[in-house]
C-alpha atoms as a PDB file:
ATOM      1  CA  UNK A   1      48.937 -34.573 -18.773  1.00  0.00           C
ATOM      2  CA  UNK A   2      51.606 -37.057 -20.523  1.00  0.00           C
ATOM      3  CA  UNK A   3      55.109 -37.082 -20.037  1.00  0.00           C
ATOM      4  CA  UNK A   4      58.036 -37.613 -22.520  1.00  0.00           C
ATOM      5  CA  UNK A   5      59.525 -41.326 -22.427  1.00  0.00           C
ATOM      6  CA  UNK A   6      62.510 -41.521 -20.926  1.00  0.00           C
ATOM      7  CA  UNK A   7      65.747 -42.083 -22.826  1.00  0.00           C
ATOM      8  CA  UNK A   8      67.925 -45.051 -22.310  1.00  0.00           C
ATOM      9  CA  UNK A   9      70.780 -44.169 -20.348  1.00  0.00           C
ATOM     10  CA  UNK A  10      72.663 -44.520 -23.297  1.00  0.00           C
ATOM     11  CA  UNK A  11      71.130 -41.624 -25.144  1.00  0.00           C
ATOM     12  CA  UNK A  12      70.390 -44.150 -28.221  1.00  0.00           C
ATOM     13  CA  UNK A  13      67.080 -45.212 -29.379  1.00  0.00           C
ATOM     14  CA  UNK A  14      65.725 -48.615 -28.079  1.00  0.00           C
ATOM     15  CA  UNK A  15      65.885 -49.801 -31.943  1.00  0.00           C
ATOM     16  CA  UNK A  16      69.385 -48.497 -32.491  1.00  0.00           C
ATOM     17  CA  UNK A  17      71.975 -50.541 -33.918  1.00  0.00           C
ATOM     18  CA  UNK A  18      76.052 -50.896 -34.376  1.00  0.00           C
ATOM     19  CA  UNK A  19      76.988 -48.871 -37.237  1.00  0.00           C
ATOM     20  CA  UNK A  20      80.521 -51.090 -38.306  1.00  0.00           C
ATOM     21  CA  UNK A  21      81.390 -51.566 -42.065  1.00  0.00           C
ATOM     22  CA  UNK A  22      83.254 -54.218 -43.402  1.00  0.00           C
ATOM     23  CA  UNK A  23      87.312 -53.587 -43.147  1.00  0.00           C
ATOM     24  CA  UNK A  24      88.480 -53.136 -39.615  1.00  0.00           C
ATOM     25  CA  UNK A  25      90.183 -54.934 -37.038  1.00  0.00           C
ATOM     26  CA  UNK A  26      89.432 -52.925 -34.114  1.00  0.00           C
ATOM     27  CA  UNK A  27      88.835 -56.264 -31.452  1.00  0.00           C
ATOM     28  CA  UNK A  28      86.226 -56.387 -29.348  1.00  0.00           C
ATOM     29  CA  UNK A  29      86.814 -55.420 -25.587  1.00  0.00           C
ATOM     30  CA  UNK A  30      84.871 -58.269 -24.230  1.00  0.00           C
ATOM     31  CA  UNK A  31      84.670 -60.798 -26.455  1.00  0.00           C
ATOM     32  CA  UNK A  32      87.491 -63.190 -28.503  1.00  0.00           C
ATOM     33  CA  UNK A  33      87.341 -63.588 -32.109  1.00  0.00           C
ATOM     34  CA  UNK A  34      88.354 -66.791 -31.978  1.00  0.00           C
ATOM     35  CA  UNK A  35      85.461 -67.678 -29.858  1.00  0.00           C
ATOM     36  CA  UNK A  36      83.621 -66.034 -32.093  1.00  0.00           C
ATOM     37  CA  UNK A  37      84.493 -67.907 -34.758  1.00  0.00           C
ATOM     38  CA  UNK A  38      84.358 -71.224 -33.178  1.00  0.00           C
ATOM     39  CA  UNK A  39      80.834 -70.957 -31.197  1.00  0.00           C
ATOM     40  CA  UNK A  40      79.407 -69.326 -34.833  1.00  0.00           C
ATOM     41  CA  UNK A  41      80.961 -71.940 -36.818  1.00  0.00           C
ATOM     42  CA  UNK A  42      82.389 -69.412 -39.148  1.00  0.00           C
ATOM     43  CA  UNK A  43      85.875 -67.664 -40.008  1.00  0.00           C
ATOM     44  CA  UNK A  44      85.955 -63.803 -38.583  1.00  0.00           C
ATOM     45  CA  UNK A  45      87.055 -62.112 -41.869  1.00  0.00           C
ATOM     46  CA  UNK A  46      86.604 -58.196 -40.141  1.00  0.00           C
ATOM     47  CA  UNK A  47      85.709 -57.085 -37.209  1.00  0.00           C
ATOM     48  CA  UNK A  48      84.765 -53.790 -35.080  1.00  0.00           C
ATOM     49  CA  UNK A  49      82.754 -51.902 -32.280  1.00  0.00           C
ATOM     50  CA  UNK A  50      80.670 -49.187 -32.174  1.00  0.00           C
ATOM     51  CA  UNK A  51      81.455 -46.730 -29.388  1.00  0.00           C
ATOM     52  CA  UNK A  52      78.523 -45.490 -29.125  1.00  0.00           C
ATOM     53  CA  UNK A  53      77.412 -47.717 -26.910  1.00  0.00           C
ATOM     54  CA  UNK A  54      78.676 -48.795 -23.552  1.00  0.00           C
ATOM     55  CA  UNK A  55      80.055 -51.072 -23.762  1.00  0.00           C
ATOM     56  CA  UNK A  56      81.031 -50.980 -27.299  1.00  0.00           C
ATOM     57  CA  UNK A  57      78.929 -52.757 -29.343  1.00  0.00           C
ATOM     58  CA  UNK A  58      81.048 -55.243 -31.553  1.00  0.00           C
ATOM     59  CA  UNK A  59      80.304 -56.702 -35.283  1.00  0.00           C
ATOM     60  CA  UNK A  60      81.933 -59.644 -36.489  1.00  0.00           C
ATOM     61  CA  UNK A  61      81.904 -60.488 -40.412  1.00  0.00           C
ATOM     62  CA  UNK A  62      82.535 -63.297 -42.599  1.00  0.00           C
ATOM     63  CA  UNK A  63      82.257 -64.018 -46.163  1.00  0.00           C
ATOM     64  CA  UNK A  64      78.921 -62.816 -47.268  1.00  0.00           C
ATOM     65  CA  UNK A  65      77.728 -59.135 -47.140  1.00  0.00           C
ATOM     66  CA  UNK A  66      75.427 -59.070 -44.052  1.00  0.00           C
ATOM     67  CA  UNK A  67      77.489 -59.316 -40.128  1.00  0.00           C
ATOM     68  CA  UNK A  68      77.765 -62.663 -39.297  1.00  0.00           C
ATOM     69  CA  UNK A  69      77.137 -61.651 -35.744  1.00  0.00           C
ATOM     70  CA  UNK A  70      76.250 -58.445 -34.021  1.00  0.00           C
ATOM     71  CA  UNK A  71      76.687 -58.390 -30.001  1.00  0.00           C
ATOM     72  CA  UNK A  72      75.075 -55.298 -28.350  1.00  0.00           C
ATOM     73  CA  UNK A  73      75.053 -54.647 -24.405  1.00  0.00           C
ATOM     74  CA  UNK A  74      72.478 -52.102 -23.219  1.00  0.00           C
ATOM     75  CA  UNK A  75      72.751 -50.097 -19.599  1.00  0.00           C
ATOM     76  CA  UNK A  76      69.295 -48.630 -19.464  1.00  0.00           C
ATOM     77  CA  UNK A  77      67.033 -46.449 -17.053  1.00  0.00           C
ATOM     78  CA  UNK A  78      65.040 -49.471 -16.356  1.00  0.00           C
ATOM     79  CA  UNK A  79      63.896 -53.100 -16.460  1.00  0.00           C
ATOM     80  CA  UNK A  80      61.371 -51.969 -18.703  1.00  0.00           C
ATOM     81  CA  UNK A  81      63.283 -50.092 -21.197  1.00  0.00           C
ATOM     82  CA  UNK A  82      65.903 -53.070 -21.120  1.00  0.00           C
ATOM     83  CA  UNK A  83      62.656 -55.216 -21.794  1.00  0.00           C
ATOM     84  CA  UNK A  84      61.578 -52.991 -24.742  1.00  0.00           C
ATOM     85  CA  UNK A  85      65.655 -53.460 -26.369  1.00  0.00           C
ATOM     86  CA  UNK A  86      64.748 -57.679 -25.996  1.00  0.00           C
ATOM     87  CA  UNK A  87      61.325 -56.880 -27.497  1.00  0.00           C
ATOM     88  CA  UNK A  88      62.749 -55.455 -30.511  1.00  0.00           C
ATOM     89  CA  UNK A  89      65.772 -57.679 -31.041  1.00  0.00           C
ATOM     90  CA  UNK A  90      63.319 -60.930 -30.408  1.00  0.00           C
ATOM     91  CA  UNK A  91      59.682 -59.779 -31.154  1.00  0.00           C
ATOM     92  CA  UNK A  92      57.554 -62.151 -28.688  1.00  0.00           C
ATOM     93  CA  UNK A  93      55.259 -62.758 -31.606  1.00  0.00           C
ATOM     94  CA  UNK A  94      58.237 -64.801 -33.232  1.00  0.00           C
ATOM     95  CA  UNK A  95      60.426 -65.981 -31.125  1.00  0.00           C
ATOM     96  CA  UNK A  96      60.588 -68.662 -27.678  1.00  0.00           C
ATOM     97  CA  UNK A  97      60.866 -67.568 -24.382  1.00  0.00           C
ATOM     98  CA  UNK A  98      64.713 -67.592 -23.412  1.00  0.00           C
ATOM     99  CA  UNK A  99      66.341 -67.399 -19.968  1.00  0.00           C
ATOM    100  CA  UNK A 100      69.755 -68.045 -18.289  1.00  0.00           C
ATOM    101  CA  UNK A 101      70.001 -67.687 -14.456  1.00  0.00           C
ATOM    102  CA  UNK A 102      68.049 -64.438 -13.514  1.00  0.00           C
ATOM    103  CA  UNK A 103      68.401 -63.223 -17.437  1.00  0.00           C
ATOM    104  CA  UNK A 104      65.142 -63.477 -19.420  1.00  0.00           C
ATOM    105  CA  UNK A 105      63.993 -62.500 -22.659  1.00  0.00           C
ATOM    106  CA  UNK A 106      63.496 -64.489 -26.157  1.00  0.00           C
ATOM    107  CA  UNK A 107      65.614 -66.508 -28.784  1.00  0.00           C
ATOM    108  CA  UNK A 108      64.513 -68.288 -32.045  1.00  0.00           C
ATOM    109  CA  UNK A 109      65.600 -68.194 -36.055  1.00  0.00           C
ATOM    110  CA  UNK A 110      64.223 -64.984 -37.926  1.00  0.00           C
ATOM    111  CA  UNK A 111      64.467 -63.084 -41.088  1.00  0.00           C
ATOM    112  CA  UNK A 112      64.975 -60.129 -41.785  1.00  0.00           C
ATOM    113  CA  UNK A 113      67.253 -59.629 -38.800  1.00  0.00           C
ATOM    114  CA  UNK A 114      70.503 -57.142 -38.933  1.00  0.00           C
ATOM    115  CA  UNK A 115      72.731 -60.427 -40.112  1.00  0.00           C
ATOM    116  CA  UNK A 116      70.258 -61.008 -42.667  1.00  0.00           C
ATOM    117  CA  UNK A 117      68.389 -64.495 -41.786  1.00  0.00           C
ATOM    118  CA  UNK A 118      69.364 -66.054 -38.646  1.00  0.00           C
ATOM    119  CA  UNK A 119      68.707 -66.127 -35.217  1.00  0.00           C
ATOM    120  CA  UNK A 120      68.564 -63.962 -31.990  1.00  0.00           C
ATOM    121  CA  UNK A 121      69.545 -64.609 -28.507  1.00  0.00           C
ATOM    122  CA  UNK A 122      68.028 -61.718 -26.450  1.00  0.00           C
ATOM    123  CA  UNK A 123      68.008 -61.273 -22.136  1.00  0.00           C
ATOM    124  CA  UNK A 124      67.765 -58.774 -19.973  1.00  0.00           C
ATOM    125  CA  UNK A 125      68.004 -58.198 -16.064  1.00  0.00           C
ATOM    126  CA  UNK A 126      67.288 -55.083 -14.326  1.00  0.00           C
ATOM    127  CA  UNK A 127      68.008 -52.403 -16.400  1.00  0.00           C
ATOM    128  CA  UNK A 128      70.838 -54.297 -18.641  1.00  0.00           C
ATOM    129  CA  UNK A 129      70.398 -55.891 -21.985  1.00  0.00           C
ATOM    130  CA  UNK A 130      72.484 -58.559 -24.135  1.00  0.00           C
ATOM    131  CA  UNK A 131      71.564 -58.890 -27.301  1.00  0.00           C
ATOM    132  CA  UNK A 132      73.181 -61.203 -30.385  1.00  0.00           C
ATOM    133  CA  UNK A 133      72.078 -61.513 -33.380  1.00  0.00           C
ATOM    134  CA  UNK A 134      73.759 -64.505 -35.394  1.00  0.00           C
ATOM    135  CA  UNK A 135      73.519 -65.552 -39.437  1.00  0.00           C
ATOM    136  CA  UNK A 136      73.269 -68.951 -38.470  1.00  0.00           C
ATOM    137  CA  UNK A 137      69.561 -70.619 -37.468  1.00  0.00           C
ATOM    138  CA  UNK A 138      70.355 -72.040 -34.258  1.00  0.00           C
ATOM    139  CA  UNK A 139      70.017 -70.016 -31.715  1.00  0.00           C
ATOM    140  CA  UNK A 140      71.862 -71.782 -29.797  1.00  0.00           C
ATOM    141  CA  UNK A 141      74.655 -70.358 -31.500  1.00  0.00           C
ATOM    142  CA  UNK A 142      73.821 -66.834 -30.200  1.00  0.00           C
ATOM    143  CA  UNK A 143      72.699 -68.058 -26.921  1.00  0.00           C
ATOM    144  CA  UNK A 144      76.807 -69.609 -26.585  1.00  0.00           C
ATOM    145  CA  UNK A 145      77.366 -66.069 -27.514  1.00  0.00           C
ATOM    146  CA  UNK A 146      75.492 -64.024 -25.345  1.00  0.00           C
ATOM    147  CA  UNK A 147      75.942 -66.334 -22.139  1.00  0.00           C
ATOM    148  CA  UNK A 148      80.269 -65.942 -22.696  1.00  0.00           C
ATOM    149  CA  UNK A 149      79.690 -61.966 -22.731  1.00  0.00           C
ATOM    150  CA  UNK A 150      77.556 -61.870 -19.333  1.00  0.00           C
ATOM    151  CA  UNK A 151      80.282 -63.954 -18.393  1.00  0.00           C
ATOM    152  CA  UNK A 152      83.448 -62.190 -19.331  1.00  0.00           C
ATOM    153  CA  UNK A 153      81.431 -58.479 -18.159  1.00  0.00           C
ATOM    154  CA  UNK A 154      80.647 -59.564 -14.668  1.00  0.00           C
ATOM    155  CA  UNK A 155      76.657 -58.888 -15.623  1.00  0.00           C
END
């Protein structure tokens, strides 16, 4: 007898992502654009969030096409499905191990990646995730990124 996987808290998939277009200026409820801008090492052109998720997930652009970052926050059922959120976002096959205080999870560069190439800085601790995804190559970058939301939400 199997049972049916339980769905993130959320409601969304584990592999779901922000759905923002180019064009707005709706600001992120956690996180500065200026920051942004300055830890990314690129001017914010548009920016939004994606109420879907909770919090709102926010997208940052720049010049080219692709995001130039995407930050996503997850509140799941469980360390596990938070774990399976990093997992996707930084595959353990391809990326490092990353951690900050009792956060763990994985960073590294990476193609293919919602910003196009890039990098990822991905954590989780109990059931919460923080992901960012960043166009730029060091992760660092994203890492910056990530550790300023945690911050600025209390996680």
């Amino acid at each position: 007898m199997s049972s049916a996987p339980v769905a993130p808290r959320d409601g969304l998939a584990v592999d779901a992502l922000p759905e923002v277009g180019r064009g707005g200026q709706e600001a992120c409820p956690y996180l500065d654009t200026q920051f942004v801008a300055d830890a990314n090492g690129q001017r914010v052109t548009d920016f939004g969030v994606d109420t879907r998720f909770n919090p709102p997930a926010c997208v940052f652009y720049s010049y080219p096409d692709e995001p130039q970052l995407i930050v996503m926050v997850r509140r799941l059922s469980s360390f596990g499905q938070a774990m399976e959120v990093v997992d996707f976002a930084a595959p353990i096959d391809s990326t490092s191990p990353a951690e900050y205080g009792e956060w763990d999870g994985g960073r590294g560069a990476l193609g293919g990646i919602p910003t196009g190439a890039g990098s990822v800085f991905a954590v989780a601790k109990d059931s919460m995730a923080v992901v960012v995804w960043s166009n730029q190559e060091q992760s660092v970058k994203a890492e910056t990124i990530a550790k300023q939301v945690i911050i600025n939400l209390g996680l």
